[in-house]
N, C-alpha and C. Protein backbone atom coordinates (compact mmCIF):
# COMPACT_ATOMS: atom_id res chain seq x y z
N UNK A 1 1.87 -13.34 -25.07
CA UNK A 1 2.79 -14.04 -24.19
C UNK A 1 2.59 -13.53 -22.76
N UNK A 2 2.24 -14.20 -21.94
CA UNK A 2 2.38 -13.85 -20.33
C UNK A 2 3.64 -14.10 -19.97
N UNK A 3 3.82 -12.94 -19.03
CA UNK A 3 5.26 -12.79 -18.26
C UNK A 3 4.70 -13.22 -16.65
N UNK A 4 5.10 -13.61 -15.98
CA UNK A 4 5.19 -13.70 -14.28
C UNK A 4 6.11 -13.21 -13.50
N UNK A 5 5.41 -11.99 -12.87
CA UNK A 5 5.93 -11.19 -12.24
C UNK A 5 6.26 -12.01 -10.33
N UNK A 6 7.77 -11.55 -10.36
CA UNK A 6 7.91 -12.09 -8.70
C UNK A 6 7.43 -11.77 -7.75
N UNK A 7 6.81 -13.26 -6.83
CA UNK A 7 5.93 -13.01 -6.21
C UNK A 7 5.71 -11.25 -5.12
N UNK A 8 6.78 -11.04 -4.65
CA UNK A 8 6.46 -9.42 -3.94
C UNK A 8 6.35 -8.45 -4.81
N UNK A 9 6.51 -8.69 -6.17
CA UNK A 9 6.24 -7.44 -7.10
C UNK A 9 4.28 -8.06 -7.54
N UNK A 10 3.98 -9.19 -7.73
CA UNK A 10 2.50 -8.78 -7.70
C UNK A 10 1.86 -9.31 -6.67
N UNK A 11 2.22 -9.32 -5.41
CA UNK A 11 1.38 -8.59 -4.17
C UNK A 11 1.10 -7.33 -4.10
N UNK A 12 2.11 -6.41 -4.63
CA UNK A 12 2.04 -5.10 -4.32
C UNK A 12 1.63 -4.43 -4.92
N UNK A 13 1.09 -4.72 -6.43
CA UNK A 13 0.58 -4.65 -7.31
C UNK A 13 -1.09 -4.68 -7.06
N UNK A 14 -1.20 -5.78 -6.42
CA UNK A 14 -2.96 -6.17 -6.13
C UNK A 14 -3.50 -5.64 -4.68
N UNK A 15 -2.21 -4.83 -3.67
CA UNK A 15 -2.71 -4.40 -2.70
C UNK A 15 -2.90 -3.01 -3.39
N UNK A 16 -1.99 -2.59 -4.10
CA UNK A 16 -2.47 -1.41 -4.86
C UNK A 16 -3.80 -1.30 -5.36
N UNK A 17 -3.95 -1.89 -6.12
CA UNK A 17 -5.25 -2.45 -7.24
C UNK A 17 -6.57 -2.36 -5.28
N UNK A 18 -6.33 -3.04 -4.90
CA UNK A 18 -7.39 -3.13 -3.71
C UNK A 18 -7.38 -2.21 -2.95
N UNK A 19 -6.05 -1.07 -2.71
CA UNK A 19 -6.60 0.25 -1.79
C UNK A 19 -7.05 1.23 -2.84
N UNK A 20 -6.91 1.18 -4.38
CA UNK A 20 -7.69 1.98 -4.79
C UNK A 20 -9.29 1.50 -5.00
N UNK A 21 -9.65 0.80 -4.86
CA UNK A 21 -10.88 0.13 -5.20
C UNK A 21 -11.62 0.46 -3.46
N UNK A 22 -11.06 0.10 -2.96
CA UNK A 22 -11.85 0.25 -1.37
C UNK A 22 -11.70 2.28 -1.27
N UNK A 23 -11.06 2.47 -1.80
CA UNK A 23 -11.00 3.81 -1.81
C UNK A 23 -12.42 4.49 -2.46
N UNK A 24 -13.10 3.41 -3.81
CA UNK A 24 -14.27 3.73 -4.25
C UNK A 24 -15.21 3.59 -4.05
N UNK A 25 -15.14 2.34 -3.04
CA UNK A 25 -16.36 1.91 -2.33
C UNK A 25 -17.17 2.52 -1.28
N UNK A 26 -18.19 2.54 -1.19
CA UNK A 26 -18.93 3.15 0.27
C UNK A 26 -20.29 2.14 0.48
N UNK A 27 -20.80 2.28 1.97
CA UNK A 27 -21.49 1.87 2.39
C UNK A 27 -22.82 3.17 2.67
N UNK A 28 -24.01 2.71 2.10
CA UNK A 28 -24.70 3.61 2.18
C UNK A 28 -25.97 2.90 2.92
N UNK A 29 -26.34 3.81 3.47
CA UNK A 29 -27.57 2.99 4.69
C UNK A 29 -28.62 3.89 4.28
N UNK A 30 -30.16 3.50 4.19
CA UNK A 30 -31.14 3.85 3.33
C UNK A 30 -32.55 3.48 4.26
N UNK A 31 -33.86 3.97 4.26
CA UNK A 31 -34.60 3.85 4.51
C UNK A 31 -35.83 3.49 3.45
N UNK A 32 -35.94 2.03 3.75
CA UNK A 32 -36.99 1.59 2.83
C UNK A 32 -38.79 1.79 2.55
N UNK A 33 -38.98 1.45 3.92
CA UNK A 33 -40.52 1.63 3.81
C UNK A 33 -40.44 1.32 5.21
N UNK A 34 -41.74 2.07 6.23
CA UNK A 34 -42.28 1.68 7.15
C UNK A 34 -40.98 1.34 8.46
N UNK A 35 -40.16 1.80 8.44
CA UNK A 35 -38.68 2.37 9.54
C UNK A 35 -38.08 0.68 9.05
N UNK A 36 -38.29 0.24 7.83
CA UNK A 36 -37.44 -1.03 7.85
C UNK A 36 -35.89 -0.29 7.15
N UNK A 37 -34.74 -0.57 7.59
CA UNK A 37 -33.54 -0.47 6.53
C UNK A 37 -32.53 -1.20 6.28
N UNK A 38 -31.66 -0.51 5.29
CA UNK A 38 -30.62 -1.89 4.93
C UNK A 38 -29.78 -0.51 4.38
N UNK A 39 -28.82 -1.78 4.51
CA UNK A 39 -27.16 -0.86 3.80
C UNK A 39 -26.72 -2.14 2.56
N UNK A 40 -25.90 -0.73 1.17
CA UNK A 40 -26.09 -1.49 0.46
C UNK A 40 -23.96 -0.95 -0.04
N UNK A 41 -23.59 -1.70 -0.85
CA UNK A 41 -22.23 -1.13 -0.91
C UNK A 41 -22.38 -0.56 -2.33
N UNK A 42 -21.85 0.78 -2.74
CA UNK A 42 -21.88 1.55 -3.68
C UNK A 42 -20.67 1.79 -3.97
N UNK A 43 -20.32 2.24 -5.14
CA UNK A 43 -19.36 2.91 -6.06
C UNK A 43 -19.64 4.07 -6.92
N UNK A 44 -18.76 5.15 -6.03
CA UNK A 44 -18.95 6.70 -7.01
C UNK A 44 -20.31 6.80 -6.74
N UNK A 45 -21.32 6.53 -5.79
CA UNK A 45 -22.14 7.01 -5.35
C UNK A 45 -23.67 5.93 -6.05
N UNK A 46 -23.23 5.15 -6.74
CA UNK A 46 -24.22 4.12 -7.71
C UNK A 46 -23.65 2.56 -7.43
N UNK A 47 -24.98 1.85 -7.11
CA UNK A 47 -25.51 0.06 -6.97
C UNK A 47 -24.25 -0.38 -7.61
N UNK A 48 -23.27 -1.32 -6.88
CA UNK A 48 -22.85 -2.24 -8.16
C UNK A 48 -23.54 -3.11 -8.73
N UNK A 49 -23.13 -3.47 -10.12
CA UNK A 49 -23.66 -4.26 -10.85
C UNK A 49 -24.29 -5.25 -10.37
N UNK A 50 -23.99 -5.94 -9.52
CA UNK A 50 -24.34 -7.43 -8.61
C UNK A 50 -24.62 -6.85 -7.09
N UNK A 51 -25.70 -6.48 -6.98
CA UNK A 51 -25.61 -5.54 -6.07
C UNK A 51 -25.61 -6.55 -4.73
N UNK A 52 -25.22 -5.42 -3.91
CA UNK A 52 -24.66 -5.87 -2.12
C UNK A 52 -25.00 -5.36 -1.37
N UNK A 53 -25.70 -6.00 -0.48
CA UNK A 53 -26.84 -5.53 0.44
C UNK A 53 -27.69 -6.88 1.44
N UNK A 54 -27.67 -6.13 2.74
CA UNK A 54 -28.32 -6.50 3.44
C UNK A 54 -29.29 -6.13 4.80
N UNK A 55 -29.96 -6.71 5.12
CA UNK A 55 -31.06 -6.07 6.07
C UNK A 55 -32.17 -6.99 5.65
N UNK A 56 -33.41 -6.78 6.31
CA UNK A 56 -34.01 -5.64 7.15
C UNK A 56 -33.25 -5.31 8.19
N UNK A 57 -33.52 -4.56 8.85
CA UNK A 57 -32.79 -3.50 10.05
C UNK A 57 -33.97 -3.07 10.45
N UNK A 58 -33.82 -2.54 12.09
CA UNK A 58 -34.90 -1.96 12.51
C UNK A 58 -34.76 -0.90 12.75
N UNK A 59 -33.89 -0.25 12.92
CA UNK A 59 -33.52 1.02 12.89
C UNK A 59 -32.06 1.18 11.94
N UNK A 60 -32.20 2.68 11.79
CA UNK A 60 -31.00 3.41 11.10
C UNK A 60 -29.57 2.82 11.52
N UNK A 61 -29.45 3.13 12.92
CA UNK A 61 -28.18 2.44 13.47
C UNK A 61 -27.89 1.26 13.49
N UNK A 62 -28.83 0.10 13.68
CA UNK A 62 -28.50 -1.42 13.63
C UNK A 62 -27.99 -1.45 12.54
N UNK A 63 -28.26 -0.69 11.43
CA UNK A 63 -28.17 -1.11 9.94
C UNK A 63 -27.25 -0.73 10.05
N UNK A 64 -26.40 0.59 10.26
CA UNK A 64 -24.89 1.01 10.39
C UNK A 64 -24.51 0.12 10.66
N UNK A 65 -24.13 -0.13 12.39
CA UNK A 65 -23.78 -1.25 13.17
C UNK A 65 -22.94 -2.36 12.04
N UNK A 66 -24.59 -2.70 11.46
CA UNK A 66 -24.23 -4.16 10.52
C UNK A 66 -23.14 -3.61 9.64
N UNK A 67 -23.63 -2.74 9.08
CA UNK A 67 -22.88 -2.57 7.02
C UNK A 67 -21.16 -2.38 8.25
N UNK A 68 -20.70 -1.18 9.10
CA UNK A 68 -19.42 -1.51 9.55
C UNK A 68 -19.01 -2.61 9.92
N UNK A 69 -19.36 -3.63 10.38
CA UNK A 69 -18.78 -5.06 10.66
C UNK A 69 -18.61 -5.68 9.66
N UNK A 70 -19.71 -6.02 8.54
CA UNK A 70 -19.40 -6.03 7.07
C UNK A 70 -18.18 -5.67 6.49
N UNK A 71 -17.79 -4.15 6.50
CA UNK A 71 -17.14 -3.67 5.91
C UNK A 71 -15.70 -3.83 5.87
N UNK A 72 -15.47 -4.04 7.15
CA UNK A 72 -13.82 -4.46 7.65
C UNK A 72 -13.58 -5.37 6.99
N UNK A 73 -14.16 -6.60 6.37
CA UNK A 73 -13.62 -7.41 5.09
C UNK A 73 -13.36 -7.23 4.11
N UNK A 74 -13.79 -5.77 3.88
CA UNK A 74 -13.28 -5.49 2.46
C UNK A 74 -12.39 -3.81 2.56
């Protein structure tokens, strides 16, 4: 049987659920081959499953740059 919880009891519920999850997340910036890089988003230090990532980058910092502007969405 599903119950439905009122609406401000599961908002607060799923902002919960989402500051612990962004709490697990990180952005890790990496050097591929030949000064190309990319940033990829990790959990507990390992690829998610469906992994997330983008670049090329030409340097270390553009790739920062990017993955923080990225990141503020999540």
């Amino acid at each position: 049987m599903w119950q439905t919880l009122p609406g401000g009891r599961a908002r607060h519920i799923l902002l919960s659920m989402a500051a612990l999850l962004r709490d697990e997340l990180h952005i890790v910036v990496v050097e591929c081959d030949n000064g190309i890089w990319e940033w990829e988003i990790c959990r507990k230090g390992e690829p998610l499953p469906a992994r997330m990532r983008d670049g090329p980058f030409g340097s270390e910092e553009v790739a920062l740059a990017a993955a923080k502007s990225h990141s503020a969405s999540f």
